[in-house]
N, C-alpha and C. Protein backbone atom coordinates (compact mmCIF):
# COMPACT_ATOMS: atom_id res chain seq x y z
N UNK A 1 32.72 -4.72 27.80
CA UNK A 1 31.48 -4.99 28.51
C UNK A 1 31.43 -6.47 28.86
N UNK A 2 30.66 -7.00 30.11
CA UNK A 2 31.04 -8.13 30.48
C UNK A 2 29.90 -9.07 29.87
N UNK A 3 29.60 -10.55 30.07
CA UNK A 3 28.78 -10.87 29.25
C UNK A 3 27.62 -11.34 30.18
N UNK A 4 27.69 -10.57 31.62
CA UNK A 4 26.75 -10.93 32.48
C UNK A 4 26.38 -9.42 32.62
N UNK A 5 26.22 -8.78 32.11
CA UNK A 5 25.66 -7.09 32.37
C UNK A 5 24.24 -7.23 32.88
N UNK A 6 24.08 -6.17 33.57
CA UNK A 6 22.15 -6.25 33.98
C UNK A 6 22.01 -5.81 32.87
N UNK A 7 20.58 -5.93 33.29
CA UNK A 7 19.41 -5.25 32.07
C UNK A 7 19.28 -3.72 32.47
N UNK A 8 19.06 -3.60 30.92
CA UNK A 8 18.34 -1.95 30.95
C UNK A 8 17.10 -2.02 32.31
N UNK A 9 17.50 -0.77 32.63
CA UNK A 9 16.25 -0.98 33.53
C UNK A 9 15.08 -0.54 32.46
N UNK A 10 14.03 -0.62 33.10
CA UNK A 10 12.36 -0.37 32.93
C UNK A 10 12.32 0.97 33.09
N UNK A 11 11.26 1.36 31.81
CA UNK A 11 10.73 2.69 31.76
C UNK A 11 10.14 3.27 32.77
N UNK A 12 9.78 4.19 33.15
CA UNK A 12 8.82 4.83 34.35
C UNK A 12 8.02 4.46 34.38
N UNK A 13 7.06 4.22 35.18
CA UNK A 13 5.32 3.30 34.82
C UNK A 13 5.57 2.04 34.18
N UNK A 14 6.09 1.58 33.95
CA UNK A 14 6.17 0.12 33.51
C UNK A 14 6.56 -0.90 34.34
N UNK A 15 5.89 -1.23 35.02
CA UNK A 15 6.56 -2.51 36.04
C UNK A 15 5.57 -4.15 35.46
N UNK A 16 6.66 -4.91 35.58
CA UNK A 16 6.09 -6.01 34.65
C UNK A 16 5.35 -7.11 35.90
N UNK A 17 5.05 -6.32 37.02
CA UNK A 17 4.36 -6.80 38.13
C UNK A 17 3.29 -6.46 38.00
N UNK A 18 2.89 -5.72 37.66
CA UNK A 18 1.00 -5.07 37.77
C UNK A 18 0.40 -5.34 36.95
N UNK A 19 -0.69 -5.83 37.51
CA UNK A 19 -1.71 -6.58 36.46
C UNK A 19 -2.42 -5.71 35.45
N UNK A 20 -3.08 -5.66 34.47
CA UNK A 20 -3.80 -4.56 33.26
C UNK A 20 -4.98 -4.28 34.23
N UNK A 21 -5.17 -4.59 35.52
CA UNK A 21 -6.41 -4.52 35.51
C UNK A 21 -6.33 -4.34 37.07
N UNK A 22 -5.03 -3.58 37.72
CA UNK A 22 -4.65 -3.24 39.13
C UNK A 22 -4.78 -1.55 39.29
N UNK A 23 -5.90 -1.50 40.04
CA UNK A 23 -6.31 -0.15 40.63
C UNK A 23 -5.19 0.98 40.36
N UNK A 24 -3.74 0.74 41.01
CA UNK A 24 -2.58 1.74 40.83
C UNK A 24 -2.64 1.77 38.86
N UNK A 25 -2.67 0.73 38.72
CA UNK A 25 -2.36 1.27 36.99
C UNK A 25 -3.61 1.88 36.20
N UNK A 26 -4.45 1.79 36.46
CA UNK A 26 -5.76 2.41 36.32
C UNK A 26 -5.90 3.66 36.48
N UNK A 27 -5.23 4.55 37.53
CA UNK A 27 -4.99 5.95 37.87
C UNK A 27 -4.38 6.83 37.12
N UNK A 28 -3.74 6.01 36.02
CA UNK A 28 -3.08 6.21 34.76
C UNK A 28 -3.98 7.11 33.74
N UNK A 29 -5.49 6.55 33.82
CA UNK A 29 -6.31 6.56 33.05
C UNK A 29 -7.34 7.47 33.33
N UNK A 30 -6.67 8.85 34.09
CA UNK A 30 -8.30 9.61 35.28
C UNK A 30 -9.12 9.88 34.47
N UNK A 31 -10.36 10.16 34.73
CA UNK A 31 -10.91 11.06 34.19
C UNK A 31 -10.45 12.38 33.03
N UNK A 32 -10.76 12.54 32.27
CA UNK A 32 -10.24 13.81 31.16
C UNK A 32 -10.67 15.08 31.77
N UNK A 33 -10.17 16.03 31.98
CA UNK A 33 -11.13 17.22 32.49
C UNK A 33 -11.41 18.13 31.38
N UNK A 34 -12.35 19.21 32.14
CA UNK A 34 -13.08 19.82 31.21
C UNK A 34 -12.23 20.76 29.74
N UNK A 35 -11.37 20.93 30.47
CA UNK A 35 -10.61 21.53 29.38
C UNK A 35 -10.37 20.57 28.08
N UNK A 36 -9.70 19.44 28.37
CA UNK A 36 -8.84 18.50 27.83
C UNK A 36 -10.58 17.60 26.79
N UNK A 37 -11.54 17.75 27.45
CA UNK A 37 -12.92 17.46 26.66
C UNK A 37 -13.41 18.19 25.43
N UNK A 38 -12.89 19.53 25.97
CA UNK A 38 -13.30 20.74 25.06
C UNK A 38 -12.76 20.77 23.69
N UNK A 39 -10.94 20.11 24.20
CA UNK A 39 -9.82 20.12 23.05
C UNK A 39 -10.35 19.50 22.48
N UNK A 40 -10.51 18.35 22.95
CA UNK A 40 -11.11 17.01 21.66
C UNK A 40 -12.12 17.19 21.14
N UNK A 41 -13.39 17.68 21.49
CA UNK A 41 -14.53 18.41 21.07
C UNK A 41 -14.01 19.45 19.79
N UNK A 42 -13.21 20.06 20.07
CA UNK A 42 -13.04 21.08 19.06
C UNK A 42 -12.46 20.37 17.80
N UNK A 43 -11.00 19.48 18.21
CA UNK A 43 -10.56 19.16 17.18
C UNK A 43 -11.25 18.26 16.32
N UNK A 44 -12.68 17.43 17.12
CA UNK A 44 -13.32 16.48 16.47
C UNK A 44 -14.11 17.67 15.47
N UNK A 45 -14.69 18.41 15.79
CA UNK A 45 -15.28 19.33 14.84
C UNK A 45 -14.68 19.82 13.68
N UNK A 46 -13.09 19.99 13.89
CA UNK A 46 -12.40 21.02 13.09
C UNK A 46 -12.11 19.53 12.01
N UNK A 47 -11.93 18.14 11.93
CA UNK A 47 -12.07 17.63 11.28
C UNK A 47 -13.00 16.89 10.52
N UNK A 48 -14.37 17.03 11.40
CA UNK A 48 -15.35 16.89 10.32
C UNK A 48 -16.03 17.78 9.68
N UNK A 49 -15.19 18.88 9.71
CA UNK A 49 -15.43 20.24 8.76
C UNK A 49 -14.82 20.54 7.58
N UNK A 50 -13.31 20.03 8.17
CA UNK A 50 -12.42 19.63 6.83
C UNK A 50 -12.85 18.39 6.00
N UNK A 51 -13.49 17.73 6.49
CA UNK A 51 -13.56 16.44 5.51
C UNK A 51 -15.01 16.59 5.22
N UNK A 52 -15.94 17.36 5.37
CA UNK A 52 -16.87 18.17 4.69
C UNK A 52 -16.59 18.75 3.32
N UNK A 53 -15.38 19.60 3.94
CA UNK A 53 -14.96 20.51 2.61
C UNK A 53 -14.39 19.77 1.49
N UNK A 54 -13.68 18.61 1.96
CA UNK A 54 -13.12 18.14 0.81
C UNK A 54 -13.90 16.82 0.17
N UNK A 55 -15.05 16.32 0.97
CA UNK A 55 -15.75 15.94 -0.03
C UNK A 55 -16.58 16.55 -1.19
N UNK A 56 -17.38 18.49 -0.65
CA UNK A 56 -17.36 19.19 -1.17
C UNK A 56 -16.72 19.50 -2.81
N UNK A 57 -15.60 19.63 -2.43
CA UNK A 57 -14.37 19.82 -3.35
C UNK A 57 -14.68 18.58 -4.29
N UNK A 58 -14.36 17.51 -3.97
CA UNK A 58 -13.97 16.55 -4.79
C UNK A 58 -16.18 16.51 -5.69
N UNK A 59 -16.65 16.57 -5.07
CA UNK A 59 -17.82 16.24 -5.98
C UNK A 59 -17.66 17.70 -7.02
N UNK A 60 -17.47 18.87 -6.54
CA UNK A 60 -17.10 19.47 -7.51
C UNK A 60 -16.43 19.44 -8.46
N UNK A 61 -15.23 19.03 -8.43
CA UNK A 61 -14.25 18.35 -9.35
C UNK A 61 -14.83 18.10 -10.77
N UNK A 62 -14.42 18.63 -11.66
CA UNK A 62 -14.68 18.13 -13.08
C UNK A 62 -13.75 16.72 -13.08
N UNK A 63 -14.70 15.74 -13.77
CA UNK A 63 -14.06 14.56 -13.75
C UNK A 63 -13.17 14.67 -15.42
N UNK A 64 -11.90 13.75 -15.29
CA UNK A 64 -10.88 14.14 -16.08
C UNK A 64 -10.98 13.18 -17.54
């Protein structure tokens, strides 16, 4: 290998030209749709149900 090799190129979406705060990179970020709201909705539930239960649990707990 020579000791002038290019560089790896750049990941997909990564260009070290666009600002954090340039409209194209922003599009990155759409809106969530309704489905993808629902998921998180659910899974936010399904873990403050589990961590219900296991505070549950633990006050039950005979202390040792």
């Amino acid at each position: 290998m020579s000791e002038h090799a290019s560089p790896a190129p750049e990941p997909a979406g990564a260009s070290s030209n666009k600002k954090p705060d340039d409209p194209a990179r922003l599009e990155d970020y759409a809106h969530p749709t309704t489905h993808q709201l629902r998921i998180v909705g659910r899974r936010r539930a399904d873990a403050e149900a589990k961590l219900e239960q296991q505070q549950r649990d633990a006050r039950a707990k005979p202390p040792e």
